[in-house]
N, C-alpha and C. Protein backbone atom coordinates (compact mmCIF):
# COMPACT_ATOMS: atom_id res chain seq x y z
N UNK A 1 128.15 -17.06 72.71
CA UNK A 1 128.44 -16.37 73.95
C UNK A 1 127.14 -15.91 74.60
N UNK A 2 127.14 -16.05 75.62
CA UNK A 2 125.98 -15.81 76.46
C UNK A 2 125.90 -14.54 77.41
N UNK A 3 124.93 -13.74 77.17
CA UNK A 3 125.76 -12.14 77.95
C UNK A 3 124.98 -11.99 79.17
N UNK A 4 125.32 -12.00 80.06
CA UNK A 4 124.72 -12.30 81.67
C UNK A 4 123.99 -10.86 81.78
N UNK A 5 122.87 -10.77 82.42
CA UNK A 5 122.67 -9.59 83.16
C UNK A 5 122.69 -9.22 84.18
N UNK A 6 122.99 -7.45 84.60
CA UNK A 6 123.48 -7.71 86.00
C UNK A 6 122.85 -7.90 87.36
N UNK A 7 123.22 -8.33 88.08
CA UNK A 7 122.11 -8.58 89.60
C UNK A 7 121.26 -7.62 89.90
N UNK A 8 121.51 -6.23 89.87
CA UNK A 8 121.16 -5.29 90.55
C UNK A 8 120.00 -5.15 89.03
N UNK A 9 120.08 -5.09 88.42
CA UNK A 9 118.62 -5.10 87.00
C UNK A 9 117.65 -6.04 87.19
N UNK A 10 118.22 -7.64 87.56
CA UNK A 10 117.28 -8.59 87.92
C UNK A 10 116.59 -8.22 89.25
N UNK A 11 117.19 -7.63 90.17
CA UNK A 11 116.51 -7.44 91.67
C UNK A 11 115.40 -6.67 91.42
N UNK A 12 116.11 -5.56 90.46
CA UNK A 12 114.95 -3.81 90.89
C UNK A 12 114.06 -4.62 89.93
N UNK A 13 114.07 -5.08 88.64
CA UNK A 13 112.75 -5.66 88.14
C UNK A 13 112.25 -6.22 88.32
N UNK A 14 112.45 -7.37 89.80
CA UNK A 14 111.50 -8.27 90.28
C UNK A 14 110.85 -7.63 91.49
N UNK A 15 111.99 -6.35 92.35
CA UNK A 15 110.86 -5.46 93.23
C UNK A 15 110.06 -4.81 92.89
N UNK A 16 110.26 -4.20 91.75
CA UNK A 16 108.93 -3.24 91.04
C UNK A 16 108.19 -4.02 90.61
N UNK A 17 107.95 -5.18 90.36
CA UNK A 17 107.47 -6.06 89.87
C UNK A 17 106.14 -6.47 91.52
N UNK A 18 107.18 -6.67 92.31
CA UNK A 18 106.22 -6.66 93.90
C UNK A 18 105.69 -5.38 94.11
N UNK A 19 106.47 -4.53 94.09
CA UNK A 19 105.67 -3.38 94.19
C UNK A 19 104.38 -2.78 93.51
N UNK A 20 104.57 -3.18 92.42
CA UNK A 20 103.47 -3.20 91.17
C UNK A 20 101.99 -3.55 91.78
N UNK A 21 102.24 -5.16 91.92
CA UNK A 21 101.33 -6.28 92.95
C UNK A 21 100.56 -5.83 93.83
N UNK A 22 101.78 -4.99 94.52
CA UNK A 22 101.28 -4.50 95.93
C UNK A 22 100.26 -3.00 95.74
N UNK A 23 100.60 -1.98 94.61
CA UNK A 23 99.82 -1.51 94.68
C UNK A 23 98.42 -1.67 93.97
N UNK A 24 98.52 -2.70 92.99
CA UNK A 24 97.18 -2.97 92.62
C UNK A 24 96.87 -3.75 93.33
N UNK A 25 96.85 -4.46 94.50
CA UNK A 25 96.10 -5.33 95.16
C UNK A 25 95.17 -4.13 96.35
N UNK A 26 96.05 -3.17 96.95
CA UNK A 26 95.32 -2.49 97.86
C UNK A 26 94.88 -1.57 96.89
N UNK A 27 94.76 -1.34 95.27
CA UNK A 27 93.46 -0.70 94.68
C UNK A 27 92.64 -1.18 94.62
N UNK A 28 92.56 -2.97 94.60
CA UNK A 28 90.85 -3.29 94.32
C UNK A 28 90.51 -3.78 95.54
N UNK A 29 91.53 -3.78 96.41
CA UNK A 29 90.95 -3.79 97.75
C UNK A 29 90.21 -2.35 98.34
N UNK A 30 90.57 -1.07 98.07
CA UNK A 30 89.82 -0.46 99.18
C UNK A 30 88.82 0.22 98.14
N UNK A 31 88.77 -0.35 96.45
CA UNK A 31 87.97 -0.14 95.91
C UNK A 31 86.21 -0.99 96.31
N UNK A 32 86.83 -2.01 96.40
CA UNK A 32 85.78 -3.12 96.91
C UNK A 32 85.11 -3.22 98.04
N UNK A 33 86.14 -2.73 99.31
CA UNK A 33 85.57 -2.40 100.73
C UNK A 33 84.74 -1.18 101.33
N UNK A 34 85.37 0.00 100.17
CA UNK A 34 85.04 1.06 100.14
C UNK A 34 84.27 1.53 99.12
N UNK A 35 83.65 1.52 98.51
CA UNK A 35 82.74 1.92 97.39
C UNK A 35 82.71 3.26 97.22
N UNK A 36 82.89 4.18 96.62
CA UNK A 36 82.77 5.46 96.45
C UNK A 36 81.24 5.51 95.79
N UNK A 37 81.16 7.42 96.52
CA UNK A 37 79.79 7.92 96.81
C UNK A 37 79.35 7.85 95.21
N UNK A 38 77.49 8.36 95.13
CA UNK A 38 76.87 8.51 94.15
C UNK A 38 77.33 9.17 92.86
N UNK A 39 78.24 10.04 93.34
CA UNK A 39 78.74 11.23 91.69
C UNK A 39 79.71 9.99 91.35
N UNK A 40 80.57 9.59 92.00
CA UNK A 40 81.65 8.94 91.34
C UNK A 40 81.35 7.49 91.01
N UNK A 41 80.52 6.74 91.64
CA UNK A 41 80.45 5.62 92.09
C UNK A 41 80.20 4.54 90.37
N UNK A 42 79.94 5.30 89.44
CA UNK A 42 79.97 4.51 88.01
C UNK A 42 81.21 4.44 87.38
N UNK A 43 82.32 4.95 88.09
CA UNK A 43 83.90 5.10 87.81
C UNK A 43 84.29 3.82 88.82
N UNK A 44 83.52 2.93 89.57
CA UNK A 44 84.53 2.11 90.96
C UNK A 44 84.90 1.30 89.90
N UNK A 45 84.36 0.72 88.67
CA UNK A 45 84.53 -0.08 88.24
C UNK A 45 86.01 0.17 87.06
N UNK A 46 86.36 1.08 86.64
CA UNK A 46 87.56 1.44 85.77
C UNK A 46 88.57 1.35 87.03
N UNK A 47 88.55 1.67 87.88
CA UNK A 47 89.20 1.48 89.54
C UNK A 47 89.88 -0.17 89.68
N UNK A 48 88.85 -0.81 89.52
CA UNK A 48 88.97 -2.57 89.47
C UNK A 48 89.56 -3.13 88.89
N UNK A 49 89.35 -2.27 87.46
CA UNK A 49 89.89 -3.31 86.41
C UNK A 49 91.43 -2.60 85.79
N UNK A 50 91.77 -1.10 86.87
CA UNK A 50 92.97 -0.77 86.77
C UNK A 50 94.03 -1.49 87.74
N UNK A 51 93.20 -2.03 88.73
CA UNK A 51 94.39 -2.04 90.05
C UNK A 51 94.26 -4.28 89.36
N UNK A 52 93.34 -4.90 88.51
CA UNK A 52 93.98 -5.83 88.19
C UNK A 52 95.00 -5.85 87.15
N UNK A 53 94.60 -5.13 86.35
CA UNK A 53 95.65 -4.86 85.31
C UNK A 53 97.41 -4.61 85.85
N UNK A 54 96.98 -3.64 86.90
CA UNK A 54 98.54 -3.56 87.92
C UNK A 54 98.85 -4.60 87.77
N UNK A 55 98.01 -5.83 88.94
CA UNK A 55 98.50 -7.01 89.29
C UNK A 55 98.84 -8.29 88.21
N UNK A 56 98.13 -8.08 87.10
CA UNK A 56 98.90 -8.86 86.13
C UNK A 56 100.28 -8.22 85.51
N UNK A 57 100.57 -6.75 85.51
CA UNK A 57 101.58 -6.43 84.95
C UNK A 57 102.80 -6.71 86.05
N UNK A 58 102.32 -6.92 87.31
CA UNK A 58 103.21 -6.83 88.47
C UNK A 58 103.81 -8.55 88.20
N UNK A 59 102.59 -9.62 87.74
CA UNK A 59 103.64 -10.91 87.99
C UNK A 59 103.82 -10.92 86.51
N UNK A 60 103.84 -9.89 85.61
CA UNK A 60 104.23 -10.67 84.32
C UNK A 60 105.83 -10.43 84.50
N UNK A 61 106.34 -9.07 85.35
CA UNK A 61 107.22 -8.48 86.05
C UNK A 61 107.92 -9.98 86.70
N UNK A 62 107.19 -10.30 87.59
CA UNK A 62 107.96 -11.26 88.33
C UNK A 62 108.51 -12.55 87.49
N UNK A 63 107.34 -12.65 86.84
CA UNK A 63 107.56 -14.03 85.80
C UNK A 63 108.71 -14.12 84.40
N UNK A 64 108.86 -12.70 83.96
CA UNK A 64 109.60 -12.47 83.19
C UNK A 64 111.20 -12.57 83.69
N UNK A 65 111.88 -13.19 82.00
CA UNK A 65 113.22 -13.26 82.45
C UNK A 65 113.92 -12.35 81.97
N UNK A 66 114.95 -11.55 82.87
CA UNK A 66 115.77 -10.20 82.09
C UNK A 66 117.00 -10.95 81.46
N UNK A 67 116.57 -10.28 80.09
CA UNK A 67 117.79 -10.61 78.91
C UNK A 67 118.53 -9.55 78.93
């Protein structure tokens, strides 16, 4: 027997899944355009490699199948 899951679980986990995307893409975007000042500016880089991490968790989101 095969146990279906329901629509509304597959939707919200493939929008949070975009949503995810979406906010790590405009983190290493206005990380990159915008560079923050001298005190902070040795932190842009934990910044970068948070907002890709988003974006891989965002399509592992999309790519994944709900059981």
């Amino acid at each position: 027997m095969s146990r279906e899951v329901p629509v509304g679980l597959a939707v919200a986990e493939k929008f949070l899944g975009l949503l995810i995307i979406v906010i790590g893409v405009i983190m290493v975007y206005v990380t990159h355009t915008n560079p923050p000042a001298q005190p902070v500016a040795s932190y842009s880089g934990i910044f970068m490699v948070a907002g890709i991490v988003l974006i891989a968790l965002g399509v592992f989101l999309i790519l994944a199948k709900a059981e």
